[in-house]
C-alpha atoms as a PDB file:
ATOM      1  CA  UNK A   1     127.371 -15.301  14.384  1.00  0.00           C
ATOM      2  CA  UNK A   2     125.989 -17.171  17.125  1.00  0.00           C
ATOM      3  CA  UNK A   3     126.961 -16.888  20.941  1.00  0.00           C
ATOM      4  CA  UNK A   4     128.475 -18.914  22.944  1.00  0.00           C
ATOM      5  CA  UNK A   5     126.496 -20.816  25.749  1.00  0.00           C
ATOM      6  CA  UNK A   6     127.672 -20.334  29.132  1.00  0.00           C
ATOM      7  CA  UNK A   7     129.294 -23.275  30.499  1.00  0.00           C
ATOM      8  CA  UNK A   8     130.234 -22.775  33.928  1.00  0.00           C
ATOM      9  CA  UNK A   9     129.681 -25.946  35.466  1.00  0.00           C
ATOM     10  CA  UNK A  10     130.409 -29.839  34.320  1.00  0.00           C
ATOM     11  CA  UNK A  11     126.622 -29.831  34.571  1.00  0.00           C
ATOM     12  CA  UNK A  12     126.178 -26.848  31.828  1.00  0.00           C
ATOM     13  CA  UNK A  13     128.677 -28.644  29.682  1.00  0.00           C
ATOM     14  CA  UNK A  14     126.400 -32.423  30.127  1.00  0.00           C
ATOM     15  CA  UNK A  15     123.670 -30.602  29.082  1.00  0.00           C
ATOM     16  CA  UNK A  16     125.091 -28.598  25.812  1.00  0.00           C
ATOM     17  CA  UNK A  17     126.438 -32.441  24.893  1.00  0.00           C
ATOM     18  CA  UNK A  18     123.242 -34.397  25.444  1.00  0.00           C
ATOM     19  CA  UNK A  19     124.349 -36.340  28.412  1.00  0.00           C
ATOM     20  CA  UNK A  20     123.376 -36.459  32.062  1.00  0.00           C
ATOM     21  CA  UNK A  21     126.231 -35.523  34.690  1.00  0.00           C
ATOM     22  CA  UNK A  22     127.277 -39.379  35.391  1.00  0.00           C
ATOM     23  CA  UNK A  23     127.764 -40.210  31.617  1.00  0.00           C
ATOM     24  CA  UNK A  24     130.398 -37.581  30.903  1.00  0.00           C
ATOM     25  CA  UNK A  25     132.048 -37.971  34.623  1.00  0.00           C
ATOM     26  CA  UNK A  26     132.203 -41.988  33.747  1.00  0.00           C
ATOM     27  CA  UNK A  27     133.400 -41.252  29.764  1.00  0.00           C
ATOM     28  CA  UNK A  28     136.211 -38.560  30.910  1.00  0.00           C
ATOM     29  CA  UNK A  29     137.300 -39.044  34.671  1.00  0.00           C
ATOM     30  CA  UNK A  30     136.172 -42.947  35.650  1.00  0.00           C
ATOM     31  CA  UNK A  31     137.187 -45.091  32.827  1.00  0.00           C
ATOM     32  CA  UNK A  32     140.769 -45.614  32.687  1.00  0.00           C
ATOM     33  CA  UNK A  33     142.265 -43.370  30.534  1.00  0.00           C
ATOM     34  CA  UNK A  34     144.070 -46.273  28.418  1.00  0.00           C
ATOM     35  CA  UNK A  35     140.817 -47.627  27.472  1.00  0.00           C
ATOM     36  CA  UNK A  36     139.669 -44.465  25.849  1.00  0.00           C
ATOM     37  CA  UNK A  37     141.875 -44.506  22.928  1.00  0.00           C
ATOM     38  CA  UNK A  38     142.307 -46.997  20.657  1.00  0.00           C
ATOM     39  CA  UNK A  39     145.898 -47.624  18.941  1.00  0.00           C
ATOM     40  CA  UNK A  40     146.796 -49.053  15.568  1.00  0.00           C
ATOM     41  CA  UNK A  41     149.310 -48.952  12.909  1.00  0.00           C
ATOM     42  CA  UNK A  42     149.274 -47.363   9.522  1.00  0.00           C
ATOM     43  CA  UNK A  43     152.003 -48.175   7.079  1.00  0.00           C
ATOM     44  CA  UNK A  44     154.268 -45.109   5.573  1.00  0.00           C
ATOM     45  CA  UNK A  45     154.161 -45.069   1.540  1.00  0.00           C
ATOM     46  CA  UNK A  46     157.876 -44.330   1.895  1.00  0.00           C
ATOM     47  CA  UNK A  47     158.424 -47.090   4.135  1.00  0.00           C
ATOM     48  CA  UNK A  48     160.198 -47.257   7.442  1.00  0.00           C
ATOM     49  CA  UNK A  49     158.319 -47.689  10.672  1.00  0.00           C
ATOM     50  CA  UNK A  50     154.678 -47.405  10.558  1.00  0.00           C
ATOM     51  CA  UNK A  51     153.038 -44.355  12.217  1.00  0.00           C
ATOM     52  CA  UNK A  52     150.739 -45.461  15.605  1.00  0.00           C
ATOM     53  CA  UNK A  53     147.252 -43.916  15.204  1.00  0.00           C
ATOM     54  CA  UNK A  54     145.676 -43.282  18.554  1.00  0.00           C
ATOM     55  CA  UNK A  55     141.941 -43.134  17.846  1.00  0.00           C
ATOM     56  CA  UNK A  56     138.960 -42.032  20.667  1.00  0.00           C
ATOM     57  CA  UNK A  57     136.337 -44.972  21.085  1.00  0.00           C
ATOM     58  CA  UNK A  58     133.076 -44.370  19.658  1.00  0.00           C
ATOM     59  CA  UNK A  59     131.399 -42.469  22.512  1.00  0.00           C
ATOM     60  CA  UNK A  60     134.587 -40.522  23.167  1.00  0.00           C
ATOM     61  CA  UNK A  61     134.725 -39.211  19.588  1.00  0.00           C
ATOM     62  CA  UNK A  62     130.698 -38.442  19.717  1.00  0.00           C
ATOM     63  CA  UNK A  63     131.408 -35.926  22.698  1.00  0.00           C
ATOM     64  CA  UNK A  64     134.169 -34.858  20.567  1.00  0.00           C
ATOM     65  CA  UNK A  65     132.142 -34.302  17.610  1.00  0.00           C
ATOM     66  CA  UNK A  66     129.755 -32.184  19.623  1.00  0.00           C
ATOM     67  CA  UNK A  67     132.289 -30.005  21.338  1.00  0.00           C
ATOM     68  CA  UNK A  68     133.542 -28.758  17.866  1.00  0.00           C
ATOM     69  CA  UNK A  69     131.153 -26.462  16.798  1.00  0.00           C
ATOM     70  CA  UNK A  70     131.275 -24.698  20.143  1.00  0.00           C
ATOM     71  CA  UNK A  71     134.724 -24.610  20.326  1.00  0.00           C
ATOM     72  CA  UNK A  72     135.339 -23.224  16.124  1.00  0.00           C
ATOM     73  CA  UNK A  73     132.622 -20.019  17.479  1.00  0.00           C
ATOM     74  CA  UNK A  74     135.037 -19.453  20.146  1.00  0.00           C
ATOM     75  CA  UNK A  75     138.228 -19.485  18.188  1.00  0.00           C
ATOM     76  CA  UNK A  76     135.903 -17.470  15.377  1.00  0.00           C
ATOM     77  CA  UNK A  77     134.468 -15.211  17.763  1.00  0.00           C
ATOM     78  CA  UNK A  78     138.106 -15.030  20.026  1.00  0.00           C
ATOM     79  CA  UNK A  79     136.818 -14.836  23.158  1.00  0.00           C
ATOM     80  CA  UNK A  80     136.421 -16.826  26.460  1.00  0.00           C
ATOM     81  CA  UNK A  81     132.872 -16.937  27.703  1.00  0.00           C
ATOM     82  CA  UNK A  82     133.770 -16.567  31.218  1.00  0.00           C
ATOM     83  CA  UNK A  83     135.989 -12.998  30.808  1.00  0.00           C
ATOM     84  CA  UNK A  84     135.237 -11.414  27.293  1.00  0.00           C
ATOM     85  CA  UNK A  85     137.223 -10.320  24.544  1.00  0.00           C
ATOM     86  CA  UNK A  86     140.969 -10.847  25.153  1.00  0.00           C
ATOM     87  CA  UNK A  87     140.560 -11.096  29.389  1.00  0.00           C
ATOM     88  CA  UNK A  88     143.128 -12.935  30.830  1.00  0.00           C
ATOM     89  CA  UNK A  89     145.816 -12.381  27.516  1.00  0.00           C
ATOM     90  CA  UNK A  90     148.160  -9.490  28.186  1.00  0.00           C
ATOM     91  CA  UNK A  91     151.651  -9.912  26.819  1.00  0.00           C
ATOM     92  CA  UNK A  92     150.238 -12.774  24.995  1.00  0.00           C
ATOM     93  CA  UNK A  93     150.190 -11.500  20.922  1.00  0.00           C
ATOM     94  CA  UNK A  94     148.477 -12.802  19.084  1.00  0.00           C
ATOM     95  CA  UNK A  95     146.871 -16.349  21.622  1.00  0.00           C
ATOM     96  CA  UNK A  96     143.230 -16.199  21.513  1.00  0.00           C
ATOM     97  CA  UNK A  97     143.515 -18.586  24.977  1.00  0.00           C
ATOM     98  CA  UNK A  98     146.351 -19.484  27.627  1.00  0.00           C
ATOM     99  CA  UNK A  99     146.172 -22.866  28.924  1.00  0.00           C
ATOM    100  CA  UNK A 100     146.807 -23.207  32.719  1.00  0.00           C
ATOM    101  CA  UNK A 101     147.023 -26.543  34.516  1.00  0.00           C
END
């Protein structure tokens, strides 16, 4: 099992994707986040009203697509690479991660 790069900075995580710092800044903070997504319908075989499918855009989904290799070894591996093993999880059974905004 392979171990999980360090990615401290938005500058770590531009390099693990293959993109300089002003790329990923422009692709997730600068664009308007409307025009990230694409929406269309998809009709129901049963009927009824059709289910909205909001889709990345191409360079969206390719960052995507490169975060989820990294981010299966850390589910895998169930740790966070900035504490260890279950840091930060107490009274939390059974969630690999908390999410804090």
């Amino acid at each position: 099992m392979s171990s999980v790069p360090p990615l401290l900075t938005r500058s770590d995580l531009a390099r693990y994707l293959g993109v300089d710092l002003r790329t990923l800044t422009w692709w997730i903070w600068a664009l308007d986040e409307r025009k990230r997504y694409y929406e269309f319908e998809i009709n129901r075989r049963s009927g009824g009203e059709p289910r909205i499918i909001r889709a990345p855009i191409k360079p969206i989904k390719d960052l995507q697509r490169c975060l989820l290799p990294l981010l299966a070894r850390i589910l895998q591996q169930g740790e966070r690479p900035d504490r260890g093993r279950g840091a930060g999880t107490s009274g939390q059974a059974g969630i690999l991660w908390v999410a804090k905004s």
